[in-house]
Every structure is written in C-alpha cells, then in structure tokens.
N, C-alpha and C. Protein backbone atom coordinates (compact mmCIF):
# COMPACT_ATOMS: atom_id res chain seq x y z
N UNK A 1 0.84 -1.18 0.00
CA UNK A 1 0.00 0.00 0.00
C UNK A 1 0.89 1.24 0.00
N UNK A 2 0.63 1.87 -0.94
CA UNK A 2 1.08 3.25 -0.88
C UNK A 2 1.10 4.83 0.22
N UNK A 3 1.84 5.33 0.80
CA UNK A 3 1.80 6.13 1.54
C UNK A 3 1.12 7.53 1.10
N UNK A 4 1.66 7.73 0.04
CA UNK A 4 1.55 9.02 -0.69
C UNK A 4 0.28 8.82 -1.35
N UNK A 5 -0.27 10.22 -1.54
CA UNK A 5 -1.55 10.24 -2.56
C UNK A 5 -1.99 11.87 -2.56
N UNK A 6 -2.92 11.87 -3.22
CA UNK A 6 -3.03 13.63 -3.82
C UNK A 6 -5.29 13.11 -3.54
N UNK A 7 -5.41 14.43 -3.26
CA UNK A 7 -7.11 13.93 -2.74
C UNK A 7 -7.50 15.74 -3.65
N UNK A 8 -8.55 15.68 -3.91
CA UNK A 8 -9.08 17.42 -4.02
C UNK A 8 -10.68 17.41 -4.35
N UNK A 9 -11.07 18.53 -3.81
CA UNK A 9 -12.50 18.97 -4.26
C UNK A 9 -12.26 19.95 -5.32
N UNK A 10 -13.42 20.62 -6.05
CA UNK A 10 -14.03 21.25 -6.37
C UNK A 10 -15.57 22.17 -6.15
N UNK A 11 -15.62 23.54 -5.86
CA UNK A 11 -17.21 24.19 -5.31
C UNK A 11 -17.10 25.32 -6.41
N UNK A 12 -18.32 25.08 -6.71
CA UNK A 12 -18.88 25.94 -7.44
C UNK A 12 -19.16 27.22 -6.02
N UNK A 13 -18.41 28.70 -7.21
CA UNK A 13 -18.60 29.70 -5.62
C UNK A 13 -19.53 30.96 -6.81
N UNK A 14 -20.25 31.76 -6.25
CA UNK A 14 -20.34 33.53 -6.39
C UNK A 14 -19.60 34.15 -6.70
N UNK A 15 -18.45 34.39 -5.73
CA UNK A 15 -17.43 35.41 -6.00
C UNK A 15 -16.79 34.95 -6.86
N UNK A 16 -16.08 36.29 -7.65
CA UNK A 16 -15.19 35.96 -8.76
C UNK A 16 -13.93 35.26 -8.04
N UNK A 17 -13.00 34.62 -9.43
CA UNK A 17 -11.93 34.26 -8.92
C UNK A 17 -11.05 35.10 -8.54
N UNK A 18 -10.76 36.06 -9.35
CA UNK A 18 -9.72 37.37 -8.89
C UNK A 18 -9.90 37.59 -7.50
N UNK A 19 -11.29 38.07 -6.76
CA UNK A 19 -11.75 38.24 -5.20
C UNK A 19 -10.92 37.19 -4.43
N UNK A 20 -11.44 35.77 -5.04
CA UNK A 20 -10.71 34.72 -3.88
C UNK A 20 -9.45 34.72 -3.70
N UNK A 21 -8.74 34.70 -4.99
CA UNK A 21 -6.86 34.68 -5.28
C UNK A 21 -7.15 35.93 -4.43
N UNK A 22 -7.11 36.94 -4.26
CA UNK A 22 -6.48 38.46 -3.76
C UNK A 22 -6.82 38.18 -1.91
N UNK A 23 -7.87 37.41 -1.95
CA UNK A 23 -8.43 36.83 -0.28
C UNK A 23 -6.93 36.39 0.12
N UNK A 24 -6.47 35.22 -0.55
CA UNK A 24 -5.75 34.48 -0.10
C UNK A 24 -4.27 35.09 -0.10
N UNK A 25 -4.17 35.55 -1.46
CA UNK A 25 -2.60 36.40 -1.69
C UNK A 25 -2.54 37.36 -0.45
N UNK A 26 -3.23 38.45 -0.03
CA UNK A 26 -3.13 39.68 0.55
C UNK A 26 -3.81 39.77 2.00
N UNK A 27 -4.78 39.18 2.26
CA UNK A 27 -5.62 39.09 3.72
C UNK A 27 -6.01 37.70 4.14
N UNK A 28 -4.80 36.90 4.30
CA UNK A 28 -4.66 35.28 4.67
C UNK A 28 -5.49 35.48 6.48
N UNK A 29 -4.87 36.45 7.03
CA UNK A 29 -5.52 36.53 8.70
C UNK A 29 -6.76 37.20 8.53
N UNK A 30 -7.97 37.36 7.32
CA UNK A 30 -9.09 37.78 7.49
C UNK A 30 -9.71 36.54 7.23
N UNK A 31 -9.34 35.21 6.43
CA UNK A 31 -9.90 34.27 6.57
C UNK A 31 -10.65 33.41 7.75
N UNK A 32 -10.09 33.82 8.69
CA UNK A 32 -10.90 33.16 10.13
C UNK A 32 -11.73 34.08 10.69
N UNK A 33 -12.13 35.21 10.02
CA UNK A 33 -13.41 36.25 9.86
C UNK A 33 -14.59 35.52 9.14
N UNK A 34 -14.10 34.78 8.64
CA UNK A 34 -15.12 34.55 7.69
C UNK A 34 -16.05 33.31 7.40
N UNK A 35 -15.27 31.86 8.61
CA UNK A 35 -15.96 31.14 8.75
C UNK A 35 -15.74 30.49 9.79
N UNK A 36 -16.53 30.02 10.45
CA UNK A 36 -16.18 29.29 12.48
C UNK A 36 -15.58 28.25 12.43
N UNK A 37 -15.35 28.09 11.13
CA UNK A 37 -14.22 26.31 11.21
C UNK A 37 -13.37 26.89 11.21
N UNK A 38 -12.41 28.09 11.19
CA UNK A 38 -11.32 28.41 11.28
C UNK A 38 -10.93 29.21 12.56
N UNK A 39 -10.17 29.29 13.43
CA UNK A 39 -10.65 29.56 14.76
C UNK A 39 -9.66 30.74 14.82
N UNK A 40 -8.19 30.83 14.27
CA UNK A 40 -7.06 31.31 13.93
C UNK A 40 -5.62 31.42 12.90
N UNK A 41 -5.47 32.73 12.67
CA UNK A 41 -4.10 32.55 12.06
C UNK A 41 -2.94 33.18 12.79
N UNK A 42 -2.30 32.38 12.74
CA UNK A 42 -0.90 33.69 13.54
C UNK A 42 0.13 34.42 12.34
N UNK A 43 0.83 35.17 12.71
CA UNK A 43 1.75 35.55 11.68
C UNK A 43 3.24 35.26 13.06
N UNK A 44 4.13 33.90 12.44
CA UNK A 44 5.00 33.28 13.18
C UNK A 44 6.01 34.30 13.01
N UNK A 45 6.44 34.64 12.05
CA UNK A 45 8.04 35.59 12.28
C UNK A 45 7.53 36.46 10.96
N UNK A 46 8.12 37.87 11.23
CA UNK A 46 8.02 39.21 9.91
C UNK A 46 6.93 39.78 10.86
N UNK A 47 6.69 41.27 10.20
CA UNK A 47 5.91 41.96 10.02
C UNK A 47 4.96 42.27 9.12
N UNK A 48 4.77 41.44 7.96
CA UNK A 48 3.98 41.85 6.95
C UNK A 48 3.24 40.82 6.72
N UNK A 49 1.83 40.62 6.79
CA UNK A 49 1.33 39.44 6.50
C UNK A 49 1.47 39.41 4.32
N UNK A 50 1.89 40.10 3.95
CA UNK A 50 1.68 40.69 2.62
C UNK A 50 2.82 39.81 1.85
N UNK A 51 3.65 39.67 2.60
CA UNK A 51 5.54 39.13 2.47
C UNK A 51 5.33 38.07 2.03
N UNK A 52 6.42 37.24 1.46
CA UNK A 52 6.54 35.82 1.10
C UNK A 52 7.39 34.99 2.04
N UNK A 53 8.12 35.94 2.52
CA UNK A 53 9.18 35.62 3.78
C UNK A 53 8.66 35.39 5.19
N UNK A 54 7.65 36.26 5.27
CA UNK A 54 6.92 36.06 6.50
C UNK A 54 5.95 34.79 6.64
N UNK A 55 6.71 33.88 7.93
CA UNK A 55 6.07 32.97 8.07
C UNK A 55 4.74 33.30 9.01
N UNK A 56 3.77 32.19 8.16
CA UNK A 56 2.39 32.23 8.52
C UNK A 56 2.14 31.06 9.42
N UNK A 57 1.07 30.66 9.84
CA UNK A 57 0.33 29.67 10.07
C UNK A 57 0.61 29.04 8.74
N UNK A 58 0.30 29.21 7.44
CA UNK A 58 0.30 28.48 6.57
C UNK A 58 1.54 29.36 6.03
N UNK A 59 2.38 28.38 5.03
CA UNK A 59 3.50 28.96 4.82
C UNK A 59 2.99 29.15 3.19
N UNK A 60 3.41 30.11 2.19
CA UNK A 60 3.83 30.16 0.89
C UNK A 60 4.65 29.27 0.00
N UNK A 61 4.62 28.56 -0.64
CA UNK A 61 5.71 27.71 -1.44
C UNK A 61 5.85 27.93 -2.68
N UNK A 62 4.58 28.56 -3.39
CA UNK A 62 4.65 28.62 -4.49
C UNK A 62 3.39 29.55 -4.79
N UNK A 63 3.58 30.41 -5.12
CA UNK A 63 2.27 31.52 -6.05
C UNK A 63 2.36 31.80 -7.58
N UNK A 64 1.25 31.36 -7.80
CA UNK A 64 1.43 31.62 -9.25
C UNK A 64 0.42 32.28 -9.82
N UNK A 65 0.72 33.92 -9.99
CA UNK A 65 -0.38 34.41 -10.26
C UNK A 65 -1.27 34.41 -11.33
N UNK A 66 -0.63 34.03 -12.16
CA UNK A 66 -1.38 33.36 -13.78
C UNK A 66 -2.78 32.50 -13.98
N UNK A 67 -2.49 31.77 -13.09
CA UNK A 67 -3.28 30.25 -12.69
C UNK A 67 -3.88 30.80 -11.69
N UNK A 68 -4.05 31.46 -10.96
CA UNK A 68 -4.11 32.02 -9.51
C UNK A 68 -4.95 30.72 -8.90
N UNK A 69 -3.28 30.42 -8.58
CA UNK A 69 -2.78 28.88 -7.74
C UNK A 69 -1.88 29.22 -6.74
N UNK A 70 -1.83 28.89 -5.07
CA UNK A 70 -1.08 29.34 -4.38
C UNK A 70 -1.12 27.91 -4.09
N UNK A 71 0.25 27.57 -3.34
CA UNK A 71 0.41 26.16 -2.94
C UNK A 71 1.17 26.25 -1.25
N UNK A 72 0.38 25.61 -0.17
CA UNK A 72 1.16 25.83 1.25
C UNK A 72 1.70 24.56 0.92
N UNK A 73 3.03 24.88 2.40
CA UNK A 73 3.21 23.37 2.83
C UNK A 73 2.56 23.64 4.43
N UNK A 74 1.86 22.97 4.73
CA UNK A 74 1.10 22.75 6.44
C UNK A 74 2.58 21.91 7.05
N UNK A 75 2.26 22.61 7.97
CA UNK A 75 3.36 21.89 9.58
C UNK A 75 2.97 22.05 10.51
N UNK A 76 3.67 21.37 11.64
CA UNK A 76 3.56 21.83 13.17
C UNK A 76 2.09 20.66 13.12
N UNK A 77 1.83 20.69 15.00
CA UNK A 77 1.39 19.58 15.71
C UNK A 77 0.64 18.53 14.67
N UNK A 78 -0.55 18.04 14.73
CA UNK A 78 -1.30 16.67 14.28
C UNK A 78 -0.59 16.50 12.50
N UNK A 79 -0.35 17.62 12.10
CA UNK A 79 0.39 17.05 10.75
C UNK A 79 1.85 16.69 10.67
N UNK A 80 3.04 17.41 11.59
CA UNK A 80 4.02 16.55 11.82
C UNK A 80 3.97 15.15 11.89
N UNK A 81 2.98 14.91 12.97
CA UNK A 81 2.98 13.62 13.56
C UNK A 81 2.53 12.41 12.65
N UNK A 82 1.74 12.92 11.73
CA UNK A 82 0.63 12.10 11.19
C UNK A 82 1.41 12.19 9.60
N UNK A 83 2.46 12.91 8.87
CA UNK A 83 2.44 13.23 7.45
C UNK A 83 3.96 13.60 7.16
N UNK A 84 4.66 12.93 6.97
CA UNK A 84 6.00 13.31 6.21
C UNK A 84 6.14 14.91 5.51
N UNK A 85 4.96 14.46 4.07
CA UNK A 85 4.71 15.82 2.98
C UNK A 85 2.87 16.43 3.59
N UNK A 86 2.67 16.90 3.85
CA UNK A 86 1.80 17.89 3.27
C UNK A 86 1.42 19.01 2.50
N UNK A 87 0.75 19.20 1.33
CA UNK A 87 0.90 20.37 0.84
C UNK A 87 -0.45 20.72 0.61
N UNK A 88 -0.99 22.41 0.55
CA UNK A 88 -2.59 22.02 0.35
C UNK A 88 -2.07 23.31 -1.01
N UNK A 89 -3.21 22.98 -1.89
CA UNK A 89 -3.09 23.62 -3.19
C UNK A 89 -4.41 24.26 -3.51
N UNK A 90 -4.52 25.84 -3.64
CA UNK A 90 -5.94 26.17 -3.59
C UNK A 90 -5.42 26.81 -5.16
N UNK A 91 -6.81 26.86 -5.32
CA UNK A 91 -6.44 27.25 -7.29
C UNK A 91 -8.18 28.23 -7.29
N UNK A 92 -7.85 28.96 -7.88
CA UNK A 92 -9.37 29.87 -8.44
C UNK A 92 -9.53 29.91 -9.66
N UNK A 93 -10.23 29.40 -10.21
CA UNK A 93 -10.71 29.17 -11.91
C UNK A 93 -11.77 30.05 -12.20
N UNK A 94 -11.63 30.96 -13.27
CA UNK A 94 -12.65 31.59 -13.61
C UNK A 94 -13.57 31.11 -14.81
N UNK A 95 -14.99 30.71 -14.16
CA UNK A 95 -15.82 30.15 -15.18
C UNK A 95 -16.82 31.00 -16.00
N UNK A 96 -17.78 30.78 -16.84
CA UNK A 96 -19.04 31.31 -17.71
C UNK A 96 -19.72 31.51 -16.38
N UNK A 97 -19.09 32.91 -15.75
CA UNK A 97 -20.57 33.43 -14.78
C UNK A 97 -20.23 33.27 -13.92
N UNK A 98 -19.29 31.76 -13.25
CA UNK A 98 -19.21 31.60 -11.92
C UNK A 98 -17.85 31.19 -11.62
N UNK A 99 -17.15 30.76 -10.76
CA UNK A 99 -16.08 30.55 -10.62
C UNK A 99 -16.22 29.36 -9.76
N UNK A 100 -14.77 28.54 -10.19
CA UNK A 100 -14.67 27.48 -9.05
C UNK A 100 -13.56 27.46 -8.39
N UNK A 101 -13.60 26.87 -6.89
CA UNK A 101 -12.47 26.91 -5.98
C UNK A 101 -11.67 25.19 -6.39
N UNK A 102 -10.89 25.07 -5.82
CA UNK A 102 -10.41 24.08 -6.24
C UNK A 102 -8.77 23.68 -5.22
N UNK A 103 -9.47 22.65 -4.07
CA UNK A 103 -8.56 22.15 -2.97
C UNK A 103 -7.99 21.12 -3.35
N UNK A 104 -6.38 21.28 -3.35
CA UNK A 104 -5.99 19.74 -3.44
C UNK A 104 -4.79 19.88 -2.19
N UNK A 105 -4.88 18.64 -1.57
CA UNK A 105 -3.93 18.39 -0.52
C UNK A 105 -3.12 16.98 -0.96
N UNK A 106 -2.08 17.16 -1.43
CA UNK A 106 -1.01 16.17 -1.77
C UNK A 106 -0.26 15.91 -0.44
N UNK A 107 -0.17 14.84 0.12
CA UNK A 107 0.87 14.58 1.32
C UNK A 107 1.02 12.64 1.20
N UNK A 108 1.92 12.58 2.31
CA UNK A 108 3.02 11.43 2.45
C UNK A 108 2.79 11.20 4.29
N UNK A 109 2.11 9.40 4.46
CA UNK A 109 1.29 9.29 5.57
C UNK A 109 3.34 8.74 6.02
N UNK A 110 3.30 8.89 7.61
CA UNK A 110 4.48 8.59 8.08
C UNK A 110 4.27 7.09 8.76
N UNK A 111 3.02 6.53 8.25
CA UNK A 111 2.91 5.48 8.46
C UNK A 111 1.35 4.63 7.73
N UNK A 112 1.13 3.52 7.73
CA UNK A 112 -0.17 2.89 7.30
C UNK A 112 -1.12 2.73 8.03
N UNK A 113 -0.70 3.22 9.38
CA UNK A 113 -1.74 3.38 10.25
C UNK A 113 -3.00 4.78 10.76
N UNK A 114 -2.07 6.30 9.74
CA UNK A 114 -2.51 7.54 9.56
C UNK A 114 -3.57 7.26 8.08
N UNK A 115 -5.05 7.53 8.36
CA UNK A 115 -5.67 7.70 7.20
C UNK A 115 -5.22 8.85 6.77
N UNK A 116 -5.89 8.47 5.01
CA UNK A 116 -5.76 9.90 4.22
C UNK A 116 -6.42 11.14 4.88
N UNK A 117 -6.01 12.44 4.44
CA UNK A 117 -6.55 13.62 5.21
C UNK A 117 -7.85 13.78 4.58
N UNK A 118 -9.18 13.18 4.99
CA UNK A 118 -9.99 13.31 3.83
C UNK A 118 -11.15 14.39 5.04
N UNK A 119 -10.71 14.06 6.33
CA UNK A 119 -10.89 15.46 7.11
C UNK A 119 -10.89 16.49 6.74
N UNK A 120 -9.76 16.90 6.46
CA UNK A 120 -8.86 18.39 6.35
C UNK A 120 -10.09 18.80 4.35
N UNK A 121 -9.77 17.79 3.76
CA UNK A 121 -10.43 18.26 2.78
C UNK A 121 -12.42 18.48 2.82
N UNK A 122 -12.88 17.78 3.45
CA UNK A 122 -14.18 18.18 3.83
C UNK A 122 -14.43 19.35 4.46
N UNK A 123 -13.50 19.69 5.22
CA UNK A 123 -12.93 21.08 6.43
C UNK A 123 -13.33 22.41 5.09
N UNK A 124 -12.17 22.23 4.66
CA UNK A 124 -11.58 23.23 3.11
C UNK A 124 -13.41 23.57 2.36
N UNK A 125 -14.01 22.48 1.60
CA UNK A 125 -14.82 22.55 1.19
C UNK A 125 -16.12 22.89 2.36
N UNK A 126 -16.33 22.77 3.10
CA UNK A 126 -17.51 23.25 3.96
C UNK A 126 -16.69 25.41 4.06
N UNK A 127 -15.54 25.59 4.46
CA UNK A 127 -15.29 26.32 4.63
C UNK A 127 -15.34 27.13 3.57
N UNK A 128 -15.12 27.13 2.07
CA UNK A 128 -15.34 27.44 1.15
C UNK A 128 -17.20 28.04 0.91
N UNK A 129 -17.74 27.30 1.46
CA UNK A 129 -19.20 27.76 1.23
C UNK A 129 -19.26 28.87 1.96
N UNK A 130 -18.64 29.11 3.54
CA UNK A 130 -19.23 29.52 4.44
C UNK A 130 -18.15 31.38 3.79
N UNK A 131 -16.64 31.08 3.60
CA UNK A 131 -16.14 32.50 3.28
C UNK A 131 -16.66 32.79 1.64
N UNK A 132 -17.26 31.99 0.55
CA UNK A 132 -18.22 32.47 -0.57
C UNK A 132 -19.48 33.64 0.04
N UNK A 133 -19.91 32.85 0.98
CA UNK A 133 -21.00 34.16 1.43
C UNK A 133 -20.67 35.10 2.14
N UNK A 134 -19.70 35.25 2.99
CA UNK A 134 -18.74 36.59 2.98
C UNK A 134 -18.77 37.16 2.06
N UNK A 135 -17.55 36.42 0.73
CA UNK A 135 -17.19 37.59 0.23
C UNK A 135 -18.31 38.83 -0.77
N UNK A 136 -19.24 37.48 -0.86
CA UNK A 136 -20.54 38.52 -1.71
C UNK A 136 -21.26 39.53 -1.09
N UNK A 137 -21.19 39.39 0.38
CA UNK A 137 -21.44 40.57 1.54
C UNK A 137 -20.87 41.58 1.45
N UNK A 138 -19.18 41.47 0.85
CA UNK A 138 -18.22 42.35 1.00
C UNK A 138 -18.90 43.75 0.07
C-alpha cells in the first residue's frame, strides 16, 4: 500500500476568482473572519502578513499568479505527527458566470496506520461555502 496520494474537491462559488486569489494572496488573517471552522491565524516571524518571507500559520511555497494557484506546505502539531509531505493547493478558476475553488492536498502518511486527510479536505470545502457568502457581503 502506498503512503503518498493527492485527494481534491471542487465548489462551485459567487465570487469571482480574482476576489478569492487576492483573499488568499493579501488578507490570509481575514480568513478566520469569515468562517467558524477556522478559529485562527498567527503571523509566526516578519511583520507583513503581505511578504513571502513572512512565516504564517500556513507557509507560501509557491504563487502563481497566472493560474491564480497558491500552494502551502502545512506543519507543526497533528500534521508533523501524522504526514511526512503535506501540501494544500488552492487554485481559483474563472468560469461562464461563476467561478470554481479548487482544494488539493497532496501529502506522504508517516505510516499505514494515519488515514488519508480526507478530514482536512471536507474542512476546506464546507469552509469554502461559508467564506463564498462573505465575500458577496463584501
């Protein structure tokens, strides 16, 4: 049995994609404004939540504003323990009218006894509904 594996949703959202990418690029600590599954973000070292250098709660690995695809790597407590790789990959696609979000969490179990994170991705997608009706408030 394989350790490694890649899992993802897709939600049809309201807000444009540009709105969500700029959510995530520029106001990462307004996200736990916006839905009760998220309880907190810290900003670990820097001053700028804006920075690429400044470590987050969720770290930066890769932005690509083209695709407007940002890619974390998650660390620290239950995912150390439980995951070699984690990475979560949020992508904003702009569709005919609507846009879709699009979660993928690629990681590496540190053992056969850690299920897949299929948690963390139900988490993502419930949370996705709840900051969509935010941002159309905005």
């Amino acid at each position: 049995m394989t350790l490694a594996g890649k899992i993802s949703t897709e939600i049809g959202v309201h807000a444009t994609a540009a709105k969500w990418f700029n959510l995530y690029t520029t106001k990462l600590y307004h996200v736990q404004n916006l839905t009760d599954r998220i309880h907190g973000v810290k900003l670990h070292h820097g001053h700028d939540w804006h920075r690429n250098e400044s470590i987050k709660h969720w770290t930066y690995t890769i932005v690509d504003e083209a695709n407007k695809r940002i890619t974390y790597k998650l660390f620290n407590g239950d995912i150390d323990h439980q995951f070699k790789i984690f990475k979560l990959i949020f992508q904003a696609i702009e569709g005919d009218g609507n846009a879709v979000i699009k979660w993928t969490i690629e990681y590496e179990r540190v053992d056969e006894e850690v299920d897949p994170p299929y948690g963390y991705i139900e988490c993502l997608h419930k949370c996705t509904r709840d900051i969509d009706d935010n941002l159309l408030k905005e």
